[in-house]
Protein backbone atom coordinates (compact mmCIF):
# COMPACT_ATOMS: atom_id res chain seq x y z
CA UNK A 1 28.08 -5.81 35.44
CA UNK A 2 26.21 -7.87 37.77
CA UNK A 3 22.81 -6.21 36.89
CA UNK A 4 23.45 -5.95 33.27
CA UNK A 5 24.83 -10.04 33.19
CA UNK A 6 21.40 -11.65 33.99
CA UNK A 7 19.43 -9.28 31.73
CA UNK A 8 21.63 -10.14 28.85
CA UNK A 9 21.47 -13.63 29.63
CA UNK A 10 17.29 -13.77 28.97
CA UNK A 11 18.04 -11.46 25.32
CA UNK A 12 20.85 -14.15 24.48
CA UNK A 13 18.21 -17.34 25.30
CA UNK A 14 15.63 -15.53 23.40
CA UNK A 15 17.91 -15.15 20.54
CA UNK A 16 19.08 -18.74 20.99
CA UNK A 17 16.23 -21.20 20.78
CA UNK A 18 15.80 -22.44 17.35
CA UNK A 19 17.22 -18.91 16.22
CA UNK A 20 18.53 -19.58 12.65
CA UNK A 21 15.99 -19.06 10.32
CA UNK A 22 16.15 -20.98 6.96
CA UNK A 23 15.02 -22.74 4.44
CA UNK A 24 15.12 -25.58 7.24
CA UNK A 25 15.07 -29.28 4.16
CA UNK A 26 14.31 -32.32 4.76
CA UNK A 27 13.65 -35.55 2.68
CA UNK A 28 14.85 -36.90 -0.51
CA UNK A 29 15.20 -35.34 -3.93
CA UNK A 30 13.06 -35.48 -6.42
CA UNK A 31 12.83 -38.61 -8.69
CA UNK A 32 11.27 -36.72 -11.48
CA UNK A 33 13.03 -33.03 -12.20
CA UNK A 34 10.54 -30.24 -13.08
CA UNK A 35 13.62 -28.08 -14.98
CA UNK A 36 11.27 -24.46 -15.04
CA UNK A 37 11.18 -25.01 -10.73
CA UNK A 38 14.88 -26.52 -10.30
CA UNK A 39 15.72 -23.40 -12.08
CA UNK A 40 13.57 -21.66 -9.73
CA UNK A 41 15.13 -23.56 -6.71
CA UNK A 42 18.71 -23.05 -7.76
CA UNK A 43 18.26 -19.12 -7.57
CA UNK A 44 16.97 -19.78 -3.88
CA UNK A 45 19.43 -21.88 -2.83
CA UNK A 46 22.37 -21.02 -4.25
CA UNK A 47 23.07 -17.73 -1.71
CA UNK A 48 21.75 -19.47 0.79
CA UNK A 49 24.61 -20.41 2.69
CA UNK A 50 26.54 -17.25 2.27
CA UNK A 51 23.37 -15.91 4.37
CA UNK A 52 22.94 -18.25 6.35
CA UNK A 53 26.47 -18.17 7.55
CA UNK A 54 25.95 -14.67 8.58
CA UNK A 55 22.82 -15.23 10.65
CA UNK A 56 24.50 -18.00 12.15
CA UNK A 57 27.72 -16.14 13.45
CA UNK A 58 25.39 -12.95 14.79
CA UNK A 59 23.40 -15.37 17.06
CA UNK A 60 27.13 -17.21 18.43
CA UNK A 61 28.03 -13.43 19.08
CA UNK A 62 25.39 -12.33 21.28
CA UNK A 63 25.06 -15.74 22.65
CA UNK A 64 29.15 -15.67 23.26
CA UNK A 65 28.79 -11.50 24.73
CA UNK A 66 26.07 -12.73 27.12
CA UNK A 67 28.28 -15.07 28.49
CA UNK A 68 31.58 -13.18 28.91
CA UNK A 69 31.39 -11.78 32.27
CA UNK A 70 34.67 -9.44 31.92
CA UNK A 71 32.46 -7.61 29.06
CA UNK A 72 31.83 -3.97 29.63
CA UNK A 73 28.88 -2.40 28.79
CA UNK A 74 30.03 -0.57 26.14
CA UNK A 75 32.00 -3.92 24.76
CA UNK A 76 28.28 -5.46 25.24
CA UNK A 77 26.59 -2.90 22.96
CA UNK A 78 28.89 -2.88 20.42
CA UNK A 79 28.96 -6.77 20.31
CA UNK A 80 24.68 -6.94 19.95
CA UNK A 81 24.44 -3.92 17.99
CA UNK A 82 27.24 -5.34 15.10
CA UNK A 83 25.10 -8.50 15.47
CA UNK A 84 21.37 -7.29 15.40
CA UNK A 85 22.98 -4.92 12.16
CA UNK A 86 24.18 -8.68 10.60
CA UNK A 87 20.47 -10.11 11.30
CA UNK A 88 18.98 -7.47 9.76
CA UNK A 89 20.89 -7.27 6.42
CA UNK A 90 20.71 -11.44 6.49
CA UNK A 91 16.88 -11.43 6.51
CA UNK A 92 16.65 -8.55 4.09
CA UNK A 93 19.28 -10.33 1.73
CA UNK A 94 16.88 -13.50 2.17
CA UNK A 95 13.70 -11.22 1.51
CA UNK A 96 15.71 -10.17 -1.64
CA UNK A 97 16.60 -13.05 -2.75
CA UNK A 98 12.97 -14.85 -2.56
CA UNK A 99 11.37 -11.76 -4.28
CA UNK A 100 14.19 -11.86 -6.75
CA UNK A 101 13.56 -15.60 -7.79
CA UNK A 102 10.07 -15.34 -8.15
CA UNK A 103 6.83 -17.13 -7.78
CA UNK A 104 7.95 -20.90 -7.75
CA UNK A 105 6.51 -22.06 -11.48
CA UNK A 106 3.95 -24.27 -11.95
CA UNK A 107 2.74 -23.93 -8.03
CA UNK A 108 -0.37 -23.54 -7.05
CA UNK A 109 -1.05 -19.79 -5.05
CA UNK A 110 2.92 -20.18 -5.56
CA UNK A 111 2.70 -15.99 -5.75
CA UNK A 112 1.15 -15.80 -2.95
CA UNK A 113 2.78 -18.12 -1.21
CA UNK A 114 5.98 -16.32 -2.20
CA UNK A 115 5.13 -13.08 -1.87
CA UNK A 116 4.10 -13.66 1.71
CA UNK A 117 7.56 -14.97 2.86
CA UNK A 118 9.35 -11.93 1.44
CA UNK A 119 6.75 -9.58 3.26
CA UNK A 120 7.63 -11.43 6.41
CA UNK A 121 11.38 -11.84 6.17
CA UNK A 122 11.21 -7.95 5.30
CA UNK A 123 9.24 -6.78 8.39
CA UNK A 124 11.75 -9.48 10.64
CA UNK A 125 14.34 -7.51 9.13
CA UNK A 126 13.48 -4.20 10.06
CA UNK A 127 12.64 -5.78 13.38
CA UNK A 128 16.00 -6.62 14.03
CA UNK A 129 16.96 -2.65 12.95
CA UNK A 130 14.80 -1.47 15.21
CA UNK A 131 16.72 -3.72 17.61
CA UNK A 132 19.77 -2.16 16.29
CA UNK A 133 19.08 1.42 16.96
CA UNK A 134 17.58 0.44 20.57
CA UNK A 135 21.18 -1.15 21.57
CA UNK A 136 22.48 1.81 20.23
CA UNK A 137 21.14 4.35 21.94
CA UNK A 138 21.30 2.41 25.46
CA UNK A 139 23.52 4.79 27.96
CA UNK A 140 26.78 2.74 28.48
CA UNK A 141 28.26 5.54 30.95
CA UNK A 142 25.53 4.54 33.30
CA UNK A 143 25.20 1.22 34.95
CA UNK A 144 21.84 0.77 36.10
CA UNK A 145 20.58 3.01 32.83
CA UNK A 146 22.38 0.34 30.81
CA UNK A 147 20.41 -2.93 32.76
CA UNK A 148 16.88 -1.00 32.40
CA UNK A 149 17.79 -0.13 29.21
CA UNK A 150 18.98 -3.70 27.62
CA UNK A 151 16.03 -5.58 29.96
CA UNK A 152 13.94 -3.09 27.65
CA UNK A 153 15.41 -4.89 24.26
CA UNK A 154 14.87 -8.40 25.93
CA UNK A 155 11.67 -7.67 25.99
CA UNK A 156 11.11 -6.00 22.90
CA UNK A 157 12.62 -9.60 21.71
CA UNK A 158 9.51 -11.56 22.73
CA UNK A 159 7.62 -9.41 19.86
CA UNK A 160 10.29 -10.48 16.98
CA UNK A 161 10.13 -13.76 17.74
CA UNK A 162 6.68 -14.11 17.00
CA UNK A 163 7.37 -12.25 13.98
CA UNK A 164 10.33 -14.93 13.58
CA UNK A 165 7.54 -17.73 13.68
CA UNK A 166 5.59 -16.27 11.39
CA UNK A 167 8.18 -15.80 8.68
CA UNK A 168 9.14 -19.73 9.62
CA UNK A 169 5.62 -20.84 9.20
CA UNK A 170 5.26 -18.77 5.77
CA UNK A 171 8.97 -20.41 4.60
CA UNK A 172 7.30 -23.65 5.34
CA UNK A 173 4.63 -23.30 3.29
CA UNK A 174 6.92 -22.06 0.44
CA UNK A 175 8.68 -25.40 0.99
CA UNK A 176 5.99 -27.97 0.48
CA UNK A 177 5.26 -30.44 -2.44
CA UNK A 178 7.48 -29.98 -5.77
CA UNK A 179 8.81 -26.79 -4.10
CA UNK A 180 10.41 -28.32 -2.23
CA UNK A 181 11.74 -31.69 -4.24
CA UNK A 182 12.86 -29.18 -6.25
CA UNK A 183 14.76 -27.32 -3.08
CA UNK A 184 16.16 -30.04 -1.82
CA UNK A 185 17.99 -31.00 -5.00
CA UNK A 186 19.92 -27.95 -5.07
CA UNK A 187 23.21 -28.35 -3.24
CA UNK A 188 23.41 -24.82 -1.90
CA UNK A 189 19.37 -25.55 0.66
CA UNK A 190 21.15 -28.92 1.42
CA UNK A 191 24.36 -27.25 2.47
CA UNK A 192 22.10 -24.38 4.63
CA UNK A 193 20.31 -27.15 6.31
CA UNK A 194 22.93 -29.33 7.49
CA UNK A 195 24.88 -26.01 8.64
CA UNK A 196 21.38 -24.59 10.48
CA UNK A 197 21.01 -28.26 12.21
CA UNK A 198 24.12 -27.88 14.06
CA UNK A 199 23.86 -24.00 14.88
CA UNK A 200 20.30 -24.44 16.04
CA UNK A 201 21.74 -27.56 18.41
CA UNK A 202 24.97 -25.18 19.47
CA UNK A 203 22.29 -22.08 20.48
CA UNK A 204 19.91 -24.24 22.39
CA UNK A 205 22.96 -25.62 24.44
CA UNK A 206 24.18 -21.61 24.72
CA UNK A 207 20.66 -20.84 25.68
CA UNK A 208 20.55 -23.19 28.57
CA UNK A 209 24.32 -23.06 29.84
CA UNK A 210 25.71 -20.90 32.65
């Protein structure tokens, strides 16, 4: 495994950094309640966790299979592919659920604004499919196939994570002014962001250990 170890090393730190995408809230609630958008908000938020705790655990397991050195290749595919198959069913689930809720009421370009982020989370998705099916089809039988193969998905990684930016800089937007008074009252966004705050801290440490 020595030539498949460092390889899988770079595809875990790319996966790593800041890696947990969500509806990342800070601030206080809101004084005044706006009861059409905290209806709005509570449809966001309340699956949010659920998903969130899904994306979470994928990025610890690739993180975790990078790191085992007794892993076999074949152990190492099956333990990305299971996870790059979890990140793509969280992001569609959080595409779902954004284009299920709604434009936020009484927002300005709030359709837009909404419709964006699910086009985004949807493409990330099938980014992370794509990912899926690459793993899969990597030739397990045949060590230095297997390193070429998975340095191949590292760097097929650099691409989704610029499509991960750009679904955090769209969520973002989605977030700001009553949106997001209204998000942050709902229990389920401020459960998802103290659970991201601690995953993102564990990855970055897992991105930068041995």
């Amino acid at each position: 495994m020595e030539g498949t170890k460092p390889v899988n090393k770079k595809l875990a730190a790319a996966l790593s950094g800041g890696a947990v995408l969500v509806l990342a809230l800070t601030g206080c609630t809101s004084d005044e309640g706006n009861k059409e958008l905290d209806a709005w908000a509570k449809k966001v938020c309340d699956a949010v966790p659920a998903q969130n705790a899904k994306i979470s655990a994928a990025y610890v397991a690739i993180t975790k299979a990078a790191k085992d050195t007794t892993s076999t290749p074949k152990e190492l595919q099956e333990a990305d592919s299971k996870a790059f198959q979890d990140l793509a069913e969280g992001y569609k689930a959080r595409a779902s659920l954004i284009s299920g809720a709604g434009a936020p009421p009484g927002v300005e370009n709030g359709a837009k604004v909404q419709q964006d982020v699910v086009k985004k989370l949807t493409s990330l998705s099938a980014a992370y499919a794509d990912l899926k099916e690459r793993v899969d089809k990597l030739d397990t039988k045949d060590q230095g196939k297997f390193a070429s193969g998975l340095k191949d998905v590292s760097a097929e990684m650099k691409q989704v994570e610029t499509q991960r930016q750009s679904a955090v800089t769209a969520l973002k937007k989605l977030e700001s002014g009553d949106t997001k008074k209204a998000l942050t009252s709902q229990e389920g966004c401020k459960q998802a962001a103290e659970a991201s705050g601690a995953a993102e801290a564990s990855g970055a440490a897992g991105a930068t250990g041995s």
